[in-house]
Protein backbone atom coordinates (compact mmCIF):
# COMPACT_ATOMS: atom_id res chain seq x y z
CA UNK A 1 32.27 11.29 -36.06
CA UNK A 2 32.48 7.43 -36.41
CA UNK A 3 31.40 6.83 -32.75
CA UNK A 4 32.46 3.09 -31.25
CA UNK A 5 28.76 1.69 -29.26
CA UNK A 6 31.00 2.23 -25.78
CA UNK A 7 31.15 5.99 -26.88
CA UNK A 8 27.46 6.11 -28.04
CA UNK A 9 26.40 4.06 -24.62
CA UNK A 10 28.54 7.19 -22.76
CA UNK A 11 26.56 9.39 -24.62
CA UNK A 12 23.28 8.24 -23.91
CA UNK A 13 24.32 7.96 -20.18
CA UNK A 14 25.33 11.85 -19.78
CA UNK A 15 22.29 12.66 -21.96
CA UNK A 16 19.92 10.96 -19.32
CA UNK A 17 21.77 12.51 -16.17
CA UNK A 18 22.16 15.20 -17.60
CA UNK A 19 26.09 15.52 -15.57
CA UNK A 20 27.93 12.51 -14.51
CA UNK A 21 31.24 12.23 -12.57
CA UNK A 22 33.88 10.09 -14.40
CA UNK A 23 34.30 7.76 -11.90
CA UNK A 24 30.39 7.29 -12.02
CA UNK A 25 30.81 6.61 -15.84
CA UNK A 26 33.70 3.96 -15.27
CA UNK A 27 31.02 2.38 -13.09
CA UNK A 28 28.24 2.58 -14.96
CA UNK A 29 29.80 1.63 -18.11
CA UNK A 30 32.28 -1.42 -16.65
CA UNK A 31 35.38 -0.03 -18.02
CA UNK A 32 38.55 1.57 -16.60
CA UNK A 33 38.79 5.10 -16.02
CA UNK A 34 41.52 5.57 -18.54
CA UNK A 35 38.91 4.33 -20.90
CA UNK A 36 36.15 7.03 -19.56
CA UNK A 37 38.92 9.54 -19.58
CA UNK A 38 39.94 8.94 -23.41
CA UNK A 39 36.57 8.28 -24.99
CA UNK A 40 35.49 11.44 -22.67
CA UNK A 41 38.44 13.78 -24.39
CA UNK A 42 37.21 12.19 -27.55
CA UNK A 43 34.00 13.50 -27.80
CA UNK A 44 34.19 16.78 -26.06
CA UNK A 45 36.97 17.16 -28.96
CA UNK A 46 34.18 16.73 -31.08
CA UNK A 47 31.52 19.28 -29.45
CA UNK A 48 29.45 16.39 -28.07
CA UNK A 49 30.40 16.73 -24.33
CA UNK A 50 31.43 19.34 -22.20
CA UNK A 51 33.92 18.89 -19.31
CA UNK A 52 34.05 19.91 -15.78
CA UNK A 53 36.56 19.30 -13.42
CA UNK A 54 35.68 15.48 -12.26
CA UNK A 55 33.08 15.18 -14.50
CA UNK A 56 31.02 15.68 -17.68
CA UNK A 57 28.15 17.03 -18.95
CA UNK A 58 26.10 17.92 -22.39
CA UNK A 59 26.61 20.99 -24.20
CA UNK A 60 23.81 23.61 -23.05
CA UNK A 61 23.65 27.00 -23.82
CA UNK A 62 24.03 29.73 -21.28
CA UNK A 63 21.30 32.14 -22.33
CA UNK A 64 18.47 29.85 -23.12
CA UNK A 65 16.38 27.35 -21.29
CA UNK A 66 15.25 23.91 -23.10
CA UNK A 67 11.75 24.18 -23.79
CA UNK A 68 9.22 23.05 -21.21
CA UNK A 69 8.01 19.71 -22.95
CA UNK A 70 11.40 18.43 -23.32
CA UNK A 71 12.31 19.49 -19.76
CA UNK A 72 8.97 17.12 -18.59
CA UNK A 73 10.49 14.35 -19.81
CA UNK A 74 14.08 14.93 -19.06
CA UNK A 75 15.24 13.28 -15.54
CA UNK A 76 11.15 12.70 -15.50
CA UNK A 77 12.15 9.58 -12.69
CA UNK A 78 15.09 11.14 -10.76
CA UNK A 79 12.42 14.03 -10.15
CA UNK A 80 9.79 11.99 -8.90
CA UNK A 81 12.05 10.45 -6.13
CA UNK A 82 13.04 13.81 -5.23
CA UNK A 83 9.36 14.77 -4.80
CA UNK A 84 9.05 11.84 -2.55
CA UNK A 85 11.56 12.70 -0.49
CA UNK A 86 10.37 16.28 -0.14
CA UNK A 87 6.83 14.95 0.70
CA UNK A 88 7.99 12.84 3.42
CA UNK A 89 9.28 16.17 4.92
CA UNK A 90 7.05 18.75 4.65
CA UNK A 91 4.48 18.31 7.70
CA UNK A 92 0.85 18.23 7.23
CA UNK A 93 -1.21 22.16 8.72
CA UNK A 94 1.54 24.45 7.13
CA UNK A 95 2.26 26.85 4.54
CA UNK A 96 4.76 26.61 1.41
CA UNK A 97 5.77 28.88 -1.56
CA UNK A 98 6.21 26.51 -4.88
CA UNK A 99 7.73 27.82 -7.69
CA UNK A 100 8.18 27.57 -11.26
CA UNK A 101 9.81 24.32 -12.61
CA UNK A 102 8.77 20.66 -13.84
CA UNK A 103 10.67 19.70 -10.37
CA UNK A 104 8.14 21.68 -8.26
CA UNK A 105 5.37 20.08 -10.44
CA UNK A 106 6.17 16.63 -9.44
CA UNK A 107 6.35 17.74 -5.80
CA UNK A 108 3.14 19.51 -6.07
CA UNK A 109 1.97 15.80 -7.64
CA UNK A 110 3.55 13.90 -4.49
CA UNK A 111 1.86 16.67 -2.07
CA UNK A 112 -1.95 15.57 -3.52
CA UNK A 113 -2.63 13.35 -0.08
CA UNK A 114 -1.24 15.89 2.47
CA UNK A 115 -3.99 17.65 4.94
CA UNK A 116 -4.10 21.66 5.76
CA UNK A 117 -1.87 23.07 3.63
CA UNK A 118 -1.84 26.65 2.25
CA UNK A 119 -0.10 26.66 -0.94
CA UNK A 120 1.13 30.22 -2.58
CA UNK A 121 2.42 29.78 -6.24
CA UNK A 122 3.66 31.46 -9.28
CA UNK A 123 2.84 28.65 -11.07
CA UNK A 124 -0.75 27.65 -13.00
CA UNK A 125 0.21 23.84 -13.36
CA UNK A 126 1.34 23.34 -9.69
CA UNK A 127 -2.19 25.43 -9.38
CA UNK A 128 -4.23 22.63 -11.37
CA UNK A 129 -2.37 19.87 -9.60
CA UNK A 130 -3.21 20.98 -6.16
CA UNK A 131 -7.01 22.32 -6.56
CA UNK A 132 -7.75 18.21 -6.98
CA UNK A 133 -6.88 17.85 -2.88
CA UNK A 134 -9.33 19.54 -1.33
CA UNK A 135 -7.75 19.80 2.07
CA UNK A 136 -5.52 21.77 0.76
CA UNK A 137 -5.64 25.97 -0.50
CA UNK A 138 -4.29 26.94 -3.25
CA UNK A 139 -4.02 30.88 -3.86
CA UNK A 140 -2.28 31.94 -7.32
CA UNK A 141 -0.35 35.14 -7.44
CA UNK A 142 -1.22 37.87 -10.29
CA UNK A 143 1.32 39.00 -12.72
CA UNK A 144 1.62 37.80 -16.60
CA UNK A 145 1.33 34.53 -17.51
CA UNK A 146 3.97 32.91 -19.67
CA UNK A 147 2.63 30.61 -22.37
CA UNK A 148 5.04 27.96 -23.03
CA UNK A 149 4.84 27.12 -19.40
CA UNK A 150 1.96 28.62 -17.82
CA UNK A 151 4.73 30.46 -15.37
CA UNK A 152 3.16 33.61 -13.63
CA UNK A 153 6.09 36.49 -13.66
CA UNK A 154 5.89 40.18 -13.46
CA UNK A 155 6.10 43.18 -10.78
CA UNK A 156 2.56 42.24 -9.81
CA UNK A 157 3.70 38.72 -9.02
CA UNK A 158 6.56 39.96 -7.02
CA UNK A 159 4.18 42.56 -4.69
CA UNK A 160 1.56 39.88 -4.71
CA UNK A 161 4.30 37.49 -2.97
CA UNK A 162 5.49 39.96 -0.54
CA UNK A 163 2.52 39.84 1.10
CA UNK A 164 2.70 36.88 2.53
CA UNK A 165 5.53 34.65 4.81
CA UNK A 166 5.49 30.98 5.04
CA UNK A 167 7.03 28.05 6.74
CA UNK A 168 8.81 26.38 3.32
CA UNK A 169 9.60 27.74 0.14
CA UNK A 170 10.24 24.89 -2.67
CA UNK A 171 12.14 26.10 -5.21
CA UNK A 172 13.84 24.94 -8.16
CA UNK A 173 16.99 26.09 -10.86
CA UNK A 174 18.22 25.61 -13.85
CA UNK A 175 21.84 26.02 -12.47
CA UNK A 176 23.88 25.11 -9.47
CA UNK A 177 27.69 26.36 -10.22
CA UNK A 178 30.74 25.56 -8.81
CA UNK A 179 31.10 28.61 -7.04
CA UNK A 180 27.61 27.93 -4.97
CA UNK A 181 25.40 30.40 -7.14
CA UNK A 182 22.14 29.23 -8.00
CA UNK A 183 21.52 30.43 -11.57
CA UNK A 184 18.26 30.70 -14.32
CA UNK A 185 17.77 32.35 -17.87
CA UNK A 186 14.66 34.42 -17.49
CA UNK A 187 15.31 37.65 -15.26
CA UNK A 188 11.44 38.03 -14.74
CA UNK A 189 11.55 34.69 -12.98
CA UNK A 190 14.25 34.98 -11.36
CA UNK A 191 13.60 38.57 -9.58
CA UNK A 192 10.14 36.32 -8.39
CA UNK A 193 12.24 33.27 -7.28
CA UNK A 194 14.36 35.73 -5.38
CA UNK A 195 11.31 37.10 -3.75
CA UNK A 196 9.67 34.12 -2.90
CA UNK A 197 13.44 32.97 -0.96
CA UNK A 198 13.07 36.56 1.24
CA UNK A 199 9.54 35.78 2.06
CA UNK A 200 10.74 32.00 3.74
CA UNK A 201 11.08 30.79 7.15
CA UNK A 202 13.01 27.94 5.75
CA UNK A 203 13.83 27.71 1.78
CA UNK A 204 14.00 23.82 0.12
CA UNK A 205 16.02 23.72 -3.22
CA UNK A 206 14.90 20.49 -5.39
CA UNK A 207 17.38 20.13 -8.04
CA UNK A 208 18.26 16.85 -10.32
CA UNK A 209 21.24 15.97 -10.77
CA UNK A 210 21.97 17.36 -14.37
CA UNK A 211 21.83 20.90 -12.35
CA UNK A 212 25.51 20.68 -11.20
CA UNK A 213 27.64 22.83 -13.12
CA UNK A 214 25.26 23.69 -15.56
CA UNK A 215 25.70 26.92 -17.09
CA UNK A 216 23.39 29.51 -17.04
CA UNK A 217 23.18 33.68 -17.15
CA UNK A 218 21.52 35.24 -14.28
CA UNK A 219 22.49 34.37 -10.83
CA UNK A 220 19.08 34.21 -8.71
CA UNK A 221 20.97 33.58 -5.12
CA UNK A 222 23.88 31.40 -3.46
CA UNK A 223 24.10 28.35 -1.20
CA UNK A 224 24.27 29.77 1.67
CA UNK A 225 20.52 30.90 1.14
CA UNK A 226 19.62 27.38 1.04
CA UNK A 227 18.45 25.44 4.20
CA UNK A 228 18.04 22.19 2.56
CA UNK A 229 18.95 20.88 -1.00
CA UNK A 230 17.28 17.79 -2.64
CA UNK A 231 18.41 15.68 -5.13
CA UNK A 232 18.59 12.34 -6.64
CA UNK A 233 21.97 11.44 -6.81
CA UNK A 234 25.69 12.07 -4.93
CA UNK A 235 27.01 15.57 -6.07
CA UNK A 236 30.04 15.67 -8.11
CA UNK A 237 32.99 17.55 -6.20
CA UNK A 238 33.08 20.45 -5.00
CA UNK A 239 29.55 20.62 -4.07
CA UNK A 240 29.70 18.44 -1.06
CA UNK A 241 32.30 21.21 0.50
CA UNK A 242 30.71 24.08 -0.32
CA UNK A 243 27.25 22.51 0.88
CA UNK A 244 28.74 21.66 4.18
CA UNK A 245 30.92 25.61 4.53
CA UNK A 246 26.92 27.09 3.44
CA UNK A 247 25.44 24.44 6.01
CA UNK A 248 22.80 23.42 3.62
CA UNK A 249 21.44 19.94 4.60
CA UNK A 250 21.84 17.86 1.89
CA UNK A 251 18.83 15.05 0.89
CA UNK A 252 19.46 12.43 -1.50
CA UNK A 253 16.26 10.57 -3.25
CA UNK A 254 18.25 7.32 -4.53
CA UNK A 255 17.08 4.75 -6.16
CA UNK A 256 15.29 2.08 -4.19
């Protein structure tokens, strides 16, 4: 299509967010809405966008993750202010379940000058990260380890888990719907993410923003499972009502 450089500037805006509201875009871009609304019908006419009541977001398919070294880039700053955020929280002398996820990796990254913690994870990056603070434990669970992202899944991982119950669980998704499930492509992970939630005093979701109506195949749990939810940016509607009926605390990293 022969895009106009407002349409390709929308573009590159939901690309980097991942979802955007269109009132956000009006913003962002310095036009009216009726201009967001038009160009928006434009280019999901075309297969470039994908709409969602209030908003928009890009085309994603519901079966298959993006691979890992794209997903370390994508979002790469709203996830680091979410880590903050969820470092400032979690208190110094107690025990967390991380999980797998380039979100929980920047966590585990913001976590490096925290004292007496006992770390459990599925996960052989958030492993390396956290053996360099050595007032800290890390303990990896067994299972199979998935290559493209170093992911630890498996029945073994799931009875190695069960073992063990601890203050904070810090999870991530691939999916928030608008229904309030929480959603992810591999079932392997997902059973294990679903284990680690049962095996929580309290459970922390760290999502980005692009995670809002997001499709994706297997649902791994709801909202109302969720005790807090951080992420970098307001949610589009009608997350901030179903957050409040699940009573899910909601933490926003914004920009500073």
């Amino acid at each position: 299509m022969n895009s106009n450089p407002r349409q390709i500037n929308l573009l590159d805006t939901v690309r980097t967010r991942g979802s955007v509201t269109v009132e956000q875009l009006a913003d962002m871009l310095g036009v009216t809405l009726q201009t967001v609304r038009r160009d928006v019908q434009r280019l999901a006419d075309e297969g470039l966008l994908t709409r969602f009541h209030g908003g928009v977001r890009m085309p994603s398919s519901t079966t298959e993750n993006i691979g890992y070294q794209q997903r370390e880039t994508l979002h790469a700053e709203g996830k680091a202010r979410i880590a903050r955020r969820v470092a400032e929280l979690v208190p110094n002398d107690c025990s967390l379940i991380l999980n797998i996820g380039t979100t929980t990796e920047a966590i585990a990254k913001a976590l490096l000058r925290h004292t007496g913690l006992r770390v459990i994870t599925n996960n052989l990056n958030v492993a390396t990260i956290l053996s360099g603070n050595t007032s800290c434990e890390v303990i990896v669970a067994g299972g199979s380890v998935r290559p493209r992202d170093r992911a630890i899944v498996g029945e073994a991982t799931i009875d190695f888990i069960r073992q063990f119950k601890v203050d904070i669980a810090l999870i991530g998704v691939s999916s928030i719907e608008a229904d309030g499930s929480l959603r992810d492509f591999d079932l392997r992970e997902v059973k294990v993410a679903q284990t680690i939630i049962a095996q929580a005093r309290e459970v922390w979701l760290a999502a980005d923003a692009s995670k809002f109506n997001r499709p994706a195949m297997i649902q791994l749990g709801t909202l109302s499972q969720i005790d807090r939810l951080f992420t970098d940016a307001e949610p589009p509607a009608p997350f901030a009502d179903l957050l409040h009926a699940a009573q899910v605390r909601l933490e926003i990293a914004r920009e500073s």
